[in-house]
N, C-alpha and C. Protein backbone atom coordinates (compact mmCIF):
# COMPACT_ATOMS: atom_id res chain seq x y z
N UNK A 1 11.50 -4.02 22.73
CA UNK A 1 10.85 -2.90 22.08
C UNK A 1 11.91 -1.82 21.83
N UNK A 2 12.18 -1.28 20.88
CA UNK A 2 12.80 -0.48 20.09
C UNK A 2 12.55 1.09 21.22
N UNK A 3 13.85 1.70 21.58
CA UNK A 3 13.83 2.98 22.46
C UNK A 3 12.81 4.09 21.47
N UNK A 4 13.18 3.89 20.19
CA UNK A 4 12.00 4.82 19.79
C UNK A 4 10.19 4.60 19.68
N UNK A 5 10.35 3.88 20.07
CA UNK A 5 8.58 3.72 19.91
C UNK A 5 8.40 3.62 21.56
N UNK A 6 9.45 3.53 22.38
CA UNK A 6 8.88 3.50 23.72
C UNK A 6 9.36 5.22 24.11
N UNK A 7 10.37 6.06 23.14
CA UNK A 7 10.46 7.22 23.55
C UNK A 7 8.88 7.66 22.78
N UNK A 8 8.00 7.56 21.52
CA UNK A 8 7.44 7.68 20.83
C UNK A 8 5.85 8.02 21.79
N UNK A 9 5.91 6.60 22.41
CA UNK A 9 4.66 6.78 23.54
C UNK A 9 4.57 7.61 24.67
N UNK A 10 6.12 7.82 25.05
CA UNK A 10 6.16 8.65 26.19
C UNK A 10 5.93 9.80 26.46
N UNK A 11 6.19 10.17 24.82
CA UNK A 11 6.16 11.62 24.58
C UNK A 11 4.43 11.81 24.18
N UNK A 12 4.21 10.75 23.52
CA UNK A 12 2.64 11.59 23.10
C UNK A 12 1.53 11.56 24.64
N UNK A 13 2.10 10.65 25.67
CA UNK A 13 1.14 10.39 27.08
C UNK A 13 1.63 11.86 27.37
N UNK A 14 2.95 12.17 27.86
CA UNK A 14 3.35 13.04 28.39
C UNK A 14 2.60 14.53 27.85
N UNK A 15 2.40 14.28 26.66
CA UNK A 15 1.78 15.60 25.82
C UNK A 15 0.17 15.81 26.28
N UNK A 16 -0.40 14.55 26.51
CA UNK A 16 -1.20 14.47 27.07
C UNK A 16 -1.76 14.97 28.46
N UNK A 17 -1.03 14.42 29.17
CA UNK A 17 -1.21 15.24 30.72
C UNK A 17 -0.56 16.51 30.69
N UNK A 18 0.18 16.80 29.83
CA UNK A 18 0.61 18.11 30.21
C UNK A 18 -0.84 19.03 29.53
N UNK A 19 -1.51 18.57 28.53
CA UNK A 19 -1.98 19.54 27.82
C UNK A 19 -3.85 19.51 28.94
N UNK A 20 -3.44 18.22 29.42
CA UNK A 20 -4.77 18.24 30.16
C UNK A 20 -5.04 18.72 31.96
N UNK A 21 -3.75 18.96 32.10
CA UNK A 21 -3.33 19.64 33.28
C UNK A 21 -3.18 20.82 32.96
N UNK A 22 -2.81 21.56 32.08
CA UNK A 22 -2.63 23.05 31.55
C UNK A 22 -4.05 22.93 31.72
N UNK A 23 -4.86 22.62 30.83
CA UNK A 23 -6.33 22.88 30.78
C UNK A 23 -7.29 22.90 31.78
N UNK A 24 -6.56 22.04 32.95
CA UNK A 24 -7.87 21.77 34.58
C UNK A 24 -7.09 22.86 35.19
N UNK A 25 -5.95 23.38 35.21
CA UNK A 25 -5.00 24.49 36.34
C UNK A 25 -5.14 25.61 35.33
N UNK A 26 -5.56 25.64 34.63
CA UNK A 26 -5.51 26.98 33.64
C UNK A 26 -4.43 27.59 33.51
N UNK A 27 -3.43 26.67 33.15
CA UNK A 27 -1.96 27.28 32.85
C UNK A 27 -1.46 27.34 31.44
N UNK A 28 -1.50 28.16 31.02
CA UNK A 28 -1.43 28.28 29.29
C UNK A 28 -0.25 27.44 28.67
N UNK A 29 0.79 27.99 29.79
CA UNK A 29 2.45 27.16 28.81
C UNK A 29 2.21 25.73 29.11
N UNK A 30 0.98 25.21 30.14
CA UNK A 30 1.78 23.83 30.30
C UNK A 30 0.76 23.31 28.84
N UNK A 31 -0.70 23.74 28.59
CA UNK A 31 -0.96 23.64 27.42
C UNK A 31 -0.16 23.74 26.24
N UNK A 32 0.16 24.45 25.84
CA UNK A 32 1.02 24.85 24.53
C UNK A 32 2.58 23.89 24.35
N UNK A 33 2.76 23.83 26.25
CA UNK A 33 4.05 22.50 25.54
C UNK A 33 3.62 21.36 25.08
N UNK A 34 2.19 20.86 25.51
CA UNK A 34 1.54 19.52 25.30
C UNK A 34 0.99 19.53 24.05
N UNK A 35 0.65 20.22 24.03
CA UNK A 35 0.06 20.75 22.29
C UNK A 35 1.32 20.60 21.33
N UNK A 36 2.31 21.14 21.17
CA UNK A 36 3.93 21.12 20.90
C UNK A 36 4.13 19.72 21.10
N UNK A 37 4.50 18.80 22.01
CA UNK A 37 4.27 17.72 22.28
C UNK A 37 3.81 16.88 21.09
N UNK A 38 2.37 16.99 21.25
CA UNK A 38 1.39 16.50 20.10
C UNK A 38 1.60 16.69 19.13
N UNK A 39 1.62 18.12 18.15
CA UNK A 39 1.87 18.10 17.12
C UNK A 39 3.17 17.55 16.91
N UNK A 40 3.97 17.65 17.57
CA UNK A 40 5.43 16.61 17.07
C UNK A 40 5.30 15.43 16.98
N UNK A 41 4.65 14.81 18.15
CA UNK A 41 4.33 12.96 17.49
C UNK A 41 3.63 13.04 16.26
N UNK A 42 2.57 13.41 15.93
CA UNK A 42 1.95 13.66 15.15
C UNK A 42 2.43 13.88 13.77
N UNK A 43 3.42 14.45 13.94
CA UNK A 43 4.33 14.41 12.50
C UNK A 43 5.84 13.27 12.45
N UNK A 44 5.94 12.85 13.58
CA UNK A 44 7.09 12.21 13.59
C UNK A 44 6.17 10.54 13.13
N UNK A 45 5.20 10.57 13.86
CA UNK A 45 4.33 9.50 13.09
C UNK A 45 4.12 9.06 11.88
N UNK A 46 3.66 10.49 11.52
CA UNK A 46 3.09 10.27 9.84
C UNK A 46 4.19 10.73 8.78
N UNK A 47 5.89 10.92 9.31
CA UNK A 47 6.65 10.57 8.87
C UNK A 47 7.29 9.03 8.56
N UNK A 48 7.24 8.41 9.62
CA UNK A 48 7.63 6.79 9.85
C UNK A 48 6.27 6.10 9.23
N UNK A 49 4.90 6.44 9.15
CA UNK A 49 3.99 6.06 7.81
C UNK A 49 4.47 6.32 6.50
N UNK A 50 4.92 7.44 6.35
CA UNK A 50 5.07 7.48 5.23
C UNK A 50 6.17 6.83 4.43
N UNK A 51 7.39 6.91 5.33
CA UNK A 51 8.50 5.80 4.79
C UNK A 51 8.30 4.50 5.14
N UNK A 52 7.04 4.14 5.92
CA UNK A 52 7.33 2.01 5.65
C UNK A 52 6.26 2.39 4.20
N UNK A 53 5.68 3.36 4.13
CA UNK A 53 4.65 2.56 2.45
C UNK A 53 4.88 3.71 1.81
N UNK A 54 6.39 3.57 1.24
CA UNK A 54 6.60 4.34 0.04
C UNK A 54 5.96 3.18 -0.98
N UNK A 55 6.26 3.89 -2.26
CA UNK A 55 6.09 2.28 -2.78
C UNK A 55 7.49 2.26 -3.84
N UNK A 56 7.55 1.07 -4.31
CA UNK A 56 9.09 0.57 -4.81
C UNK A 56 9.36 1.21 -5.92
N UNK A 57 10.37 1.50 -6.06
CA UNK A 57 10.95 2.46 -7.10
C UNK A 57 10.54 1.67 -8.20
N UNK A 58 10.53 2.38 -9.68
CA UNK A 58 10.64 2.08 -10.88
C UNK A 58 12.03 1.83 -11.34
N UNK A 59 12.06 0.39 -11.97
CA UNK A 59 13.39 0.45 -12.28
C UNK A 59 13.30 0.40 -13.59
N UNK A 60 14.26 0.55 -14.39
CA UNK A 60 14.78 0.90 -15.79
C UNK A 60 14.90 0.16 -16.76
N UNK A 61 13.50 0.09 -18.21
CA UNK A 61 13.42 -1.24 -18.82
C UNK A 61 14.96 -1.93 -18.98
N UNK A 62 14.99 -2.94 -19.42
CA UNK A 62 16.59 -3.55 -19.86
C UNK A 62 16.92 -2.56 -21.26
N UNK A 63 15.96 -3.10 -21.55
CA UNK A 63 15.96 -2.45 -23.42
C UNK A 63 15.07 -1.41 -23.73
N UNK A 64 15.47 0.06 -23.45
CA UNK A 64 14.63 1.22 -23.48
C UNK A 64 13.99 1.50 -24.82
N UNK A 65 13.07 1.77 -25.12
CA UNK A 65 12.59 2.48 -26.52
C UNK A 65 12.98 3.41 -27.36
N UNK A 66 13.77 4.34 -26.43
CA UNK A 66 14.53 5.32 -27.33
C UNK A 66 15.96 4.82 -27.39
N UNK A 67 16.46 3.30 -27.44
CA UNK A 67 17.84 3.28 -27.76
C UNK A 67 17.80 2.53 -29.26
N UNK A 68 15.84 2.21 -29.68
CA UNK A 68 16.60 1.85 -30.99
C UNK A 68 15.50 2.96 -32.08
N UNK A 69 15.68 4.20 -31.61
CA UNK A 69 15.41 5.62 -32.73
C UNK A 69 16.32 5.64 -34.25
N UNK A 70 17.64 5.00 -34.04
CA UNK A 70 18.09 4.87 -34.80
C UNK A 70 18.20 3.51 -35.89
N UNK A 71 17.09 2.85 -35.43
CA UNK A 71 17.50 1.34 -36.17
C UNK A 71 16.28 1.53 -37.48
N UNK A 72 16.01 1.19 -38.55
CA UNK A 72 15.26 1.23 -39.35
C UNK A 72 13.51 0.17 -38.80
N UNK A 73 12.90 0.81 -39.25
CA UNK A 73 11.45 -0.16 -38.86
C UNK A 73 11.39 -1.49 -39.39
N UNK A 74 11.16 -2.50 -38.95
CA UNK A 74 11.05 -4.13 -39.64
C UNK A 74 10.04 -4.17 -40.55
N UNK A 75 10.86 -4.59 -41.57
CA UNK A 75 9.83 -4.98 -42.82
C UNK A 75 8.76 -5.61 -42.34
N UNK A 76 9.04 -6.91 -41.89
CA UNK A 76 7.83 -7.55 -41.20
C UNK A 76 7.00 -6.72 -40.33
N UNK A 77 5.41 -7.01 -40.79
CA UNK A 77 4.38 -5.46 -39.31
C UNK A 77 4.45 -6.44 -38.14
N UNK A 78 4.36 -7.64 -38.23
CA UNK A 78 4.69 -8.81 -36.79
C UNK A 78 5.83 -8.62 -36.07
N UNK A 79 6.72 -7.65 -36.72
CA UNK A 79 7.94 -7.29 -35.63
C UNK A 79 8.80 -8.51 -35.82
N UNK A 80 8.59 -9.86 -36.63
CA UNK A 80 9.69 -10.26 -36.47
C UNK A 80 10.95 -10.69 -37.62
């Protein structure tokens, strides 16, 4: 298992008890680091979502449409 997804879990459990131990001891900072905590997995998550499903670039016809502006229209309307 990859150190980041096992640092990944550690941190969001850890955010966890801290934010739920702040909350039973009524200690505000240990809340707010767990909270801090959280919202950072939370975005470090739905960062690593967002880069496995980008989706695949557009790549560049071979033969663009504006490279033949300059060629005259075909007699033929069948284009050929």
């Amino acid at each position: 298992m990859p150190i980041r997804i096992v640092a990944f879990v550690l941190a969001a459990l850890g955010g966890i008890v801290l934010f739920a131990c702040g909350g039973a001891w009524r200690i505000w900072p240990l809340q707010i680091g767990g909270l801090a905590l959280e919202i950072g997995c939370l975005y470090a998550g739905w960062r690593w979502f967002a880069r496995q499903h980008k989706p695949p670039q557009i790549k560049p016809a071979a033969n663009p449409a504006w490279s033949m502006r300059d060629r005259p229209p075909p007699s033929d309307p069948s284009g050929r």
